[in-house]
C-alpha atoms as a PDB file:
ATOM      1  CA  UNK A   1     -12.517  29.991  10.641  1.00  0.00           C
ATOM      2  CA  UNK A   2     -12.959  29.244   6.351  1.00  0.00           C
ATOM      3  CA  UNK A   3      -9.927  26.953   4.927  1.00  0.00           C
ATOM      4  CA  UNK A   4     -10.294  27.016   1.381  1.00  0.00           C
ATOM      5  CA  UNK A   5      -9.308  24.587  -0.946  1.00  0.00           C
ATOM      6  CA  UNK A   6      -8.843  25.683  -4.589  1.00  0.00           C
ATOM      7  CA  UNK A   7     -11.195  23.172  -6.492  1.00  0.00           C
ATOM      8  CA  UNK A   8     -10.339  23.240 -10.190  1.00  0.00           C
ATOM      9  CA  UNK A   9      -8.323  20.509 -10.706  1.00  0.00           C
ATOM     10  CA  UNK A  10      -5.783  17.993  -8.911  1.00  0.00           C
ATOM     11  CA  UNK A  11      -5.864  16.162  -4.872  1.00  0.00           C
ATOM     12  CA  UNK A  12      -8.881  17.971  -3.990  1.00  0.00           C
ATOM     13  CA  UNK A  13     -10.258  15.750  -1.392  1.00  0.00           C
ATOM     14  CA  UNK A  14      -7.604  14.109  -0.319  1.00  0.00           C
ATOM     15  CA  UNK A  15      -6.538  17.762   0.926  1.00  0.00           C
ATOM     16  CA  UNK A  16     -10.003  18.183   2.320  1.00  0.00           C
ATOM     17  CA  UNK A  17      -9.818  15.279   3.774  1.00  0.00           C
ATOM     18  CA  UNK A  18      -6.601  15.745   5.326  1.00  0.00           C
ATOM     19  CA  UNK A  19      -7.064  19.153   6.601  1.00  0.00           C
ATOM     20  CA  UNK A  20     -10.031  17.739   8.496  1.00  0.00           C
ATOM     21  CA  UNK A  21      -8.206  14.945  10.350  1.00  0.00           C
ATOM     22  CA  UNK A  22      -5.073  17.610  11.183  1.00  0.00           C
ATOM     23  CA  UNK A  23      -8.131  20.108  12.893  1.00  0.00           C
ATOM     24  CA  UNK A  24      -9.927  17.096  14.989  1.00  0.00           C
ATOM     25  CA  UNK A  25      -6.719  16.312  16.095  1.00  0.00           C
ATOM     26  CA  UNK A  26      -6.269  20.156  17.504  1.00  0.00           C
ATOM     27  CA  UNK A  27      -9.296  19.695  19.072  1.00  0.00           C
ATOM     28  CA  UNK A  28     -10.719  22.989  16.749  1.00  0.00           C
ATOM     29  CA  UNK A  29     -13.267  23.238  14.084  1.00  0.00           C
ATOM     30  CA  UNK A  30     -13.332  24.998  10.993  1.00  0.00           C
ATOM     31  CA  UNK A  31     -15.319  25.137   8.091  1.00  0.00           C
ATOM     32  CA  UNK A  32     -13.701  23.989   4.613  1.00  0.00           C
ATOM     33  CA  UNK A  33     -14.631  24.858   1.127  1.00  0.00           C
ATOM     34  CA  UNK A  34     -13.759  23.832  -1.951  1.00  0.00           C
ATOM     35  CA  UNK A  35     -13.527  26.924  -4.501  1.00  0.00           C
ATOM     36  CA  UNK A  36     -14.474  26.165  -8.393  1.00  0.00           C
ATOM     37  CA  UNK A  37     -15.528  30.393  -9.148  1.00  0.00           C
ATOM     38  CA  UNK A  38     -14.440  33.213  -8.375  1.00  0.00           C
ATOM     39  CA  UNK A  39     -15.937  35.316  -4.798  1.00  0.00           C
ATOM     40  CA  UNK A  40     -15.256  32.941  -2.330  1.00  0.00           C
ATOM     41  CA  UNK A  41     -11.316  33.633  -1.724  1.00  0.00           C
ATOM     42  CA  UNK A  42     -11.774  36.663  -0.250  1.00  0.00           C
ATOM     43  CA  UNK A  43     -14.242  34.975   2.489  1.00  0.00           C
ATOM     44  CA  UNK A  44     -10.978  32.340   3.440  1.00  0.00           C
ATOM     45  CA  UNK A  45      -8.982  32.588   6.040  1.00  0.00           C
ATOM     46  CA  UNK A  46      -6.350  30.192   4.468  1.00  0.00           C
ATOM     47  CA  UNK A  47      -5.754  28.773   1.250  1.00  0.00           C
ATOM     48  CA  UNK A  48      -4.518  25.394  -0.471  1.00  0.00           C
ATOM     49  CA  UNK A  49      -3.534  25.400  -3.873  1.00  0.00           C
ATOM     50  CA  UNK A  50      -3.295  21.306  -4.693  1.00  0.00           C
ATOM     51  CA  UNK A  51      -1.638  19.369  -6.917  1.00  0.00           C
ATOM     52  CA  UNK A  52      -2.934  18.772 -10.646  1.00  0.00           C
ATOM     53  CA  UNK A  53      -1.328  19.867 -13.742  1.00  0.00           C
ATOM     54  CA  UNK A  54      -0.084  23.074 -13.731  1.00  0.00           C
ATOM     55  CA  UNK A  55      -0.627  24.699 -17.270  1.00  0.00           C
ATOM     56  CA  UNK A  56      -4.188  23.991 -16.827  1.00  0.00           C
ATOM     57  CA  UNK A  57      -4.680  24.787 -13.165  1.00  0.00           C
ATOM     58  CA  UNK A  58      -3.407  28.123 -14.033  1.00  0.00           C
ATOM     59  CA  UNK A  59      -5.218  28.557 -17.001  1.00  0.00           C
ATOM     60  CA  UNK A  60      -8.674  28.185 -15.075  1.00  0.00           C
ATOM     61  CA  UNK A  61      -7.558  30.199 -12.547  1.00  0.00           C
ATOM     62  CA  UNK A  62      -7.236  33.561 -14.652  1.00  0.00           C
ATOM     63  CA  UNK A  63     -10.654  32.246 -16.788  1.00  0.00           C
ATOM     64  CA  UNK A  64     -12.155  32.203 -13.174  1.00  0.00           C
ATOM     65  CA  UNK A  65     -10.324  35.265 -12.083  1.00  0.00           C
ATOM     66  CA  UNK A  66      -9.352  33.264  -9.089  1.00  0.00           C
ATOM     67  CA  UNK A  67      -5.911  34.539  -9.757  1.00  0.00           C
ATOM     68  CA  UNK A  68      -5.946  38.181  -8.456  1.00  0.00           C
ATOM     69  CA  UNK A  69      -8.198  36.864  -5.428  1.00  0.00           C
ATOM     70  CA  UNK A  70      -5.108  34.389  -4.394  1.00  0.00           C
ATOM     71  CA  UNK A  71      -2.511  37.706  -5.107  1.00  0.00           C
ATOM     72  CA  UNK A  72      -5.229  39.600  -2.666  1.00  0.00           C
ATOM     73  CA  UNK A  73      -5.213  37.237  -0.022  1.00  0.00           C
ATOM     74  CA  UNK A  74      -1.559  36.409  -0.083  1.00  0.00           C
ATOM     75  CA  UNK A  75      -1.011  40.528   0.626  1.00  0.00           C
ATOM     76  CA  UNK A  76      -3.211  40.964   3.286  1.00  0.00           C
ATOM     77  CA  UNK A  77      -1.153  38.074   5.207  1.00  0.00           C
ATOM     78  CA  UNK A  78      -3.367  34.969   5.317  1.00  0.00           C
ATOM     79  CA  UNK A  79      -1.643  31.901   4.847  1.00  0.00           C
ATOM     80  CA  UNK A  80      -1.358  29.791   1.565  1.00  0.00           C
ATOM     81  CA  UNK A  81       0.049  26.732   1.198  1.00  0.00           C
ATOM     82  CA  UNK A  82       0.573  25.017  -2.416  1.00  0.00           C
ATOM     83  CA  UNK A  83       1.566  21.762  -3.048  1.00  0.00           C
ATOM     84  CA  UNK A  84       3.209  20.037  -6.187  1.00  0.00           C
ATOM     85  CA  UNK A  85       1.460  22.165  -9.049  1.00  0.00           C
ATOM     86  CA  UNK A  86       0.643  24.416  -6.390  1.00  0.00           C
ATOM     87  CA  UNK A  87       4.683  25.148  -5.540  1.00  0.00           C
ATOM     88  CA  UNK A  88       4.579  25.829  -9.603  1.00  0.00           C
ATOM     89  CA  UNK A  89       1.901  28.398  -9.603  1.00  0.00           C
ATOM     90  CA  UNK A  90       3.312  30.297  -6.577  1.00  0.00           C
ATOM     91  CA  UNK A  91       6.898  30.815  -8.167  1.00  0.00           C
ATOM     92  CA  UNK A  92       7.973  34.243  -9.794  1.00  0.00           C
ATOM     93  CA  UNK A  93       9.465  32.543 -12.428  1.00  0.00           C
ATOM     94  CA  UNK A  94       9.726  29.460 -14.291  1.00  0.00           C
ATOM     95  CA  UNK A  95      12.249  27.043 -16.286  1.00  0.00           C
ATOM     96  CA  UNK A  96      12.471  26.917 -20.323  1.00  0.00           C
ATOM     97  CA  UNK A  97       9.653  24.259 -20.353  1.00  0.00           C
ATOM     98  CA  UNK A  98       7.523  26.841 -18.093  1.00  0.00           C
ATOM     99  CA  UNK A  99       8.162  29.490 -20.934  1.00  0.00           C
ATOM    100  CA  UNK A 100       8.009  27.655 -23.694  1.00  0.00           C
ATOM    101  CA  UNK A 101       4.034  26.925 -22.968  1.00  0.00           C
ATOM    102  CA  UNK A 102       3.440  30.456 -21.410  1.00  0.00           C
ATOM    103  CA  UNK A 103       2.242  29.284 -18.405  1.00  0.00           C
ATOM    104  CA  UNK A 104       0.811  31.797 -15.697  1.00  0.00           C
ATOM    105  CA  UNK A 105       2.286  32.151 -12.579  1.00  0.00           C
ATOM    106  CA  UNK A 106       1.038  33.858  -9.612  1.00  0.00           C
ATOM    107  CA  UNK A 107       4.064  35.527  -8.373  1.00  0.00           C
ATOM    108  CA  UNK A 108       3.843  35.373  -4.920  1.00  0.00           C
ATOM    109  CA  UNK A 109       7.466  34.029  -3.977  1.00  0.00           C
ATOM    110  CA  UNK A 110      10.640  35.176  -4.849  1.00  0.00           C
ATOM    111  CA  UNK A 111      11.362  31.458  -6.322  1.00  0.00           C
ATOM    112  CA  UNK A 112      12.666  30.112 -10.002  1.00  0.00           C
ATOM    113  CA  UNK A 113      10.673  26.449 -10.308  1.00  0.00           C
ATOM    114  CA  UNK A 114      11.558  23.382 -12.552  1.00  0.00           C
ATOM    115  CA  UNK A 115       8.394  22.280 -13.525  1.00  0.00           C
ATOM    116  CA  UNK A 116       9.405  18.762 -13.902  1.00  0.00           C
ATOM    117  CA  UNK A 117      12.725  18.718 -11.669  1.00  0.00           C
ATOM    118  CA  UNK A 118      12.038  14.969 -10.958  1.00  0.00           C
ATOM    119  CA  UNK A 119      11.115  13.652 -13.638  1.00  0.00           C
ATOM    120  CA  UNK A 120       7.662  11.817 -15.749  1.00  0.00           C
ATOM    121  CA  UNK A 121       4.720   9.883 -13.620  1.00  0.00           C
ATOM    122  CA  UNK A 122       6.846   6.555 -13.293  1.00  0.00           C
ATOM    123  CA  UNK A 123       9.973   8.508 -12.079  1.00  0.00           C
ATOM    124  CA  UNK A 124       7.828   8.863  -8.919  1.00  0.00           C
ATOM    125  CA  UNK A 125       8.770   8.207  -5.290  1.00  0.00           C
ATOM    126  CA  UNK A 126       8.944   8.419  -1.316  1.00  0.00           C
ATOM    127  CA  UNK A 127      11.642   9.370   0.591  1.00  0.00           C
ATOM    128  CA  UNK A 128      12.237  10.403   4.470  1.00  0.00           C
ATOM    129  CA  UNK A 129      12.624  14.518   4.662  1.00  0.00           C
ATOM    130  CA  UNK A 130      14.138  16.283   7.372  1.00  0.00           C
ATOM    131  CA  UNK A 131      11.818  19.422   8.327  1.00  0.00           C
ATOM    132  CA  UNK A 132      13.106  21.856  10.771  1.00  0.00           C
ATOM    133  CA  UNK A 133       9.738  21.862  12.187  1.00  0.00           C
ATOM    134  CA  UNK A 134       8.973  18.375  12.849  1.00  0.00           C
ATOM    135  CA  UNK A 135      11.471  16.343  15.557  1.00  0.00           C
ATOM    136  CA  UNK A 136      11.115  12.989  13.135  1.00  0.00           C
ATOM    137  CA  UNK A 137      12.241  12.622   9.271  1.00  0.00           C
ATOM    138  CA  UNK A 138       8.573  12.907   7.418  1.00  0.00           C
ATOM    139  CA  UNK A 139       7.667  10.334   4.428  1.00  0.00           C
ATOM    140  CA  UNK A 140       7.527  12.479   1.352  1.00  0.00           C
ATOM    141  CA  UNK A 141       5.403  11.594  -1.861  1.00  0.00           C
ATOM    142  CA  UNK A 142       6.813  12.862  -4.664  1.00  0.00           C
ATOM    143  CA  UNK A 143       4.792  12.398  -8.217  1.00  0.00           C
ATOM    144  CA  UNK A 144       5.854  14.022 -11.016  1.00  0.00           C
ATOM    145  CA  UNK A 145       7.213  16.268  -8.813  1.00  0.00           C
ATOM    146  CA  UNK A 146       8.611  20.369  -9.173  1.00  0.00           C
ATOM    147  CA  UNK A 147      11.453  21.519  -7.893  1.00  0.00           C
ATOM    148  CA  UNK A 148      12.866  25.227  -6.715  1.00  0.00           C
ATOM    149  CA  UNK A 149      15.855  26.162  -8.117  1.00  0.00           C
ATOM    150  CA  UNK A 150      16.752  29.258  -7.023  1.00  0.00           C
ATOM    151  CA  UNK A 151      15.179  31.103  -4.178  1.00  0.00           C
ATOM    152  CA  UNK A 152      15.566  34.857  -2.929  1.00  0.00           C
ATOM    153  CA  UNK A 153      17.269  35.702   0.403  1.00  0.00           C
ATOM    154  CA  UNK A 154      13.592  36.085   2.097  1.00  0.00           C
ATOM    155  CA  UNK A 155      12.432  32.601   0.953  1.00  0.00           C
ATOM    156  CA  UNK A 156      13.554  30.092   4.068  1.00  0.00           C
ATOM    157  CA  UNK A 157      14.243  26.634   2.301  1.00  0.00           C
ATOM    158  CA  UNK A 158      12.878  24.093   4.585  1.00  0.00           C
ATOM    159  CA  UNK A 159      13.877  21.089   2.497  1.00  0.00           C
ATOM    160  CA  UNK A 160      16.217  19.444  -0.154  1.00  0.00           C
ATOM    161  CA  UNK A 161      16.019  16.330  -1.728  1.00  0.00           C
ATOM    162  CA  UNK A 162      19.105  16.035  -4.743  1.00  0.00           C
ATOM    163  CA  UNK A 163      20.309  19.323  -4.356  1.00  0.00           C
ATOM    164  CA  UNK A 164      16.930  20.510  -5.179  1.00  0.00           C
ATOM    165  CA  UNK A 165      14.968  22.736  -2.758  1.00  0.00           C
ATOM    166  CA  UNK A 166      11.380  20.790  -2.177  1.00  0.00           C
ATOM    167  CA  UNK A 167      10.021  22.689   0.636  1.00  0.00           C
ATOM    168  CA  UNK A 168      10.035  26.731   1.440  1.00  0.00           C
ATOM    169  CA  UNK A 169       8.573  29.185   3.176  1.00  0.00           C
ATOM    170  CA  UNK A 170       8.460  32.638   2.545  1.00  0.00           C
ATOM    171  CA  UNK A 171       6.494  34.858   5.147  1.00  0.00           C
ATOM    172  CA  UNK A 172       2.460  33.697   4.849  1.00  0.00           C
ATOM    173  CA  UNK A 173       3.552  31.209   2.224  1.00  0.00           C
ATOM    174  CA  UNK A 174       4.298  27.333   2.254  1.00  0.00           C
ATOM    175  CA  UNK A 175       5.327  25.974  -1.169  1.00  0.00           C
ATOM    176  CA  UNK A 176       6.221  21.867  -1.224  1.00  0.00           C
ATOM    177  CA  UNK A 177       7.113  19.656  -4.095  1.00  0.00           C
ATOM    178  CA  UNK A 178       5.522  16.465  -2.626  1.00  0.00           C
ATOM    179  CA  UNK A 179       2.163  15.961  -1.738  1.00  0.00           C
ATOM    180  CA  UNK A 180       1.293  15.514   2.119  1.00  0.00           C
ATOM    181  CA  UNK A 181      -2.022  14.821   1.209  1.00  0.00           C
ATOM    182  CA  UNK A 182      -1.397  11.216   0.161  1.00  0.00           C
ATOM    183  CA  UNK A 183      -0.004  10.022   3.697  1.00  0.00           C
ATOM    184  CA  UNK A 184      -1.750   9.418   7.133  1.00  0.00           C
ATOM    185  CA  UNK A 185       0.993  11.442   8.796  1.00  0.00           C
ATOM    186  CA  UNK A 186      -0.943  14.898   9.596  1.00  0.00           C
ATOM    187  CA  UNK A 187       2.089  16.921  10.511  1.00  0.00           C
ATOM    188  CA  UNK A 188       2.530  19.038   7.600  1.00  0.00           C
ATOM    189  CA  UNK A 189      -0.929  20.255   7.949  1.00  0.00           C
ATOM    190  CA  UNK A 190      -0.557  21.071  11.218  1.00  0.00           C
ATOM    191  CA  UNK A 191       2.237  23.093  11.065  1.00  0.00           C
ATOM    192  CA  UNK A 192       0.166  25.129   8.057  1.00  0.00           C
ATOM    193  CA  UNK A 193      -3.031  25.476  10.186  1.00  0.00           C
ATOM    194  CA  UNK A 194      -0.489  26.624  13.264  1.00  0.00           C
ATOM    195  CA  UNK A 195      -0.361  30.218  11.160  1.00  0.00           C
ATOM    196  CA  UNK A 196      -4.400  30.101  11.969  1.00  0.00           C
ATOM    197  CA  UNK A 197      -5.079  28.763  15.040  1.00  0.00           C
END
């Protein structure tokens, strides 16, 4: 089993890190990589596309031509979870600001984002989410944080914070505004690795 983590830019090893602690937990192993050039996509069994900023994560990603590797794997059914500027990149389509500075967007879920829904770095914050996967409220971080807002009828929302959709799921696909990298609590990762293992 290959987890990839998407390496350009952003909460690289604090993912890394994360996803290690969420598979000793299971009991499983795995082998993780963190992916700077294009080839080594295709060899992943799941992906993580991490927080960072977004215009520039997605320009490296089509100088790399990671970008058609990620469209690849997404349509062939392994799962893919991005987080903050990952939830960006995923969308199909993006607010004025995300036109206005032609940023590149992967496509991959039927989802309109607001690339900054909550606001500048010091508008940041934590607050308890209800996930219909987890039986206790989870402690979101939320940094300059994306929102959705609007989703098609095959993306299941997971979460809302504000009226504003911060978690979704749409088939292979995990898209979430906050970053569960930057807590203890492995949950989130575990229910991502339970479409592997």
């Amino acid at each position: 089993m290959r987890i990839g983590v998407i390496a350009i830019q952003g909460d690289v090893s604090e993912h890394v890190d994360a996803l290690r602690r969420a598979i000793d937990q299971r009991g499983e192993s795995a082998e993780i990589v963190t992916i700077k050039h294009k080839g080594i996509v295709p060899e992943c069994d799941a992906l993580v596309l991490p927080g960072g900023e977004s215009t520039t994560l997605a320009r490296l990603l089509v100088k790399e031509g990671i970008d058609n590797e990620i469209k690849d794997m997404s349509a062939s059914g392994r799962p893919i979870m991005g987080t903050c500027a990952g939830l960006i990149l995923l969308a199909k389509e993006g607010d004025e600001q995300v036109k206005k500075t032609h940023q590149h967007l992967l496509g991959l879920m039927d989802t309109k984002v607001n690339r900054n829904a909550f606001g500048r770095q010091c508008d940041s914050f934590e607050t308890e989410l209800e996930l219909p996967f987890l039986d206790t409220p989870y402690n979101a971080v939320f940094i300059r944080a994306p929102g959705i807002i609007d989703a098609g009828n095959n993306v299941h929302v997971l979460a809302k914070t504000d009226d504003m959709i911060v978690a979704a799921e749409q088939d292979n696909i995990l898209a979430l505004a906050f970053h569960p990298e930057l807590t203890l609590d492995t949950r989130v990762h575990q229910y991502f690795l339970d479409k592997l293992f």
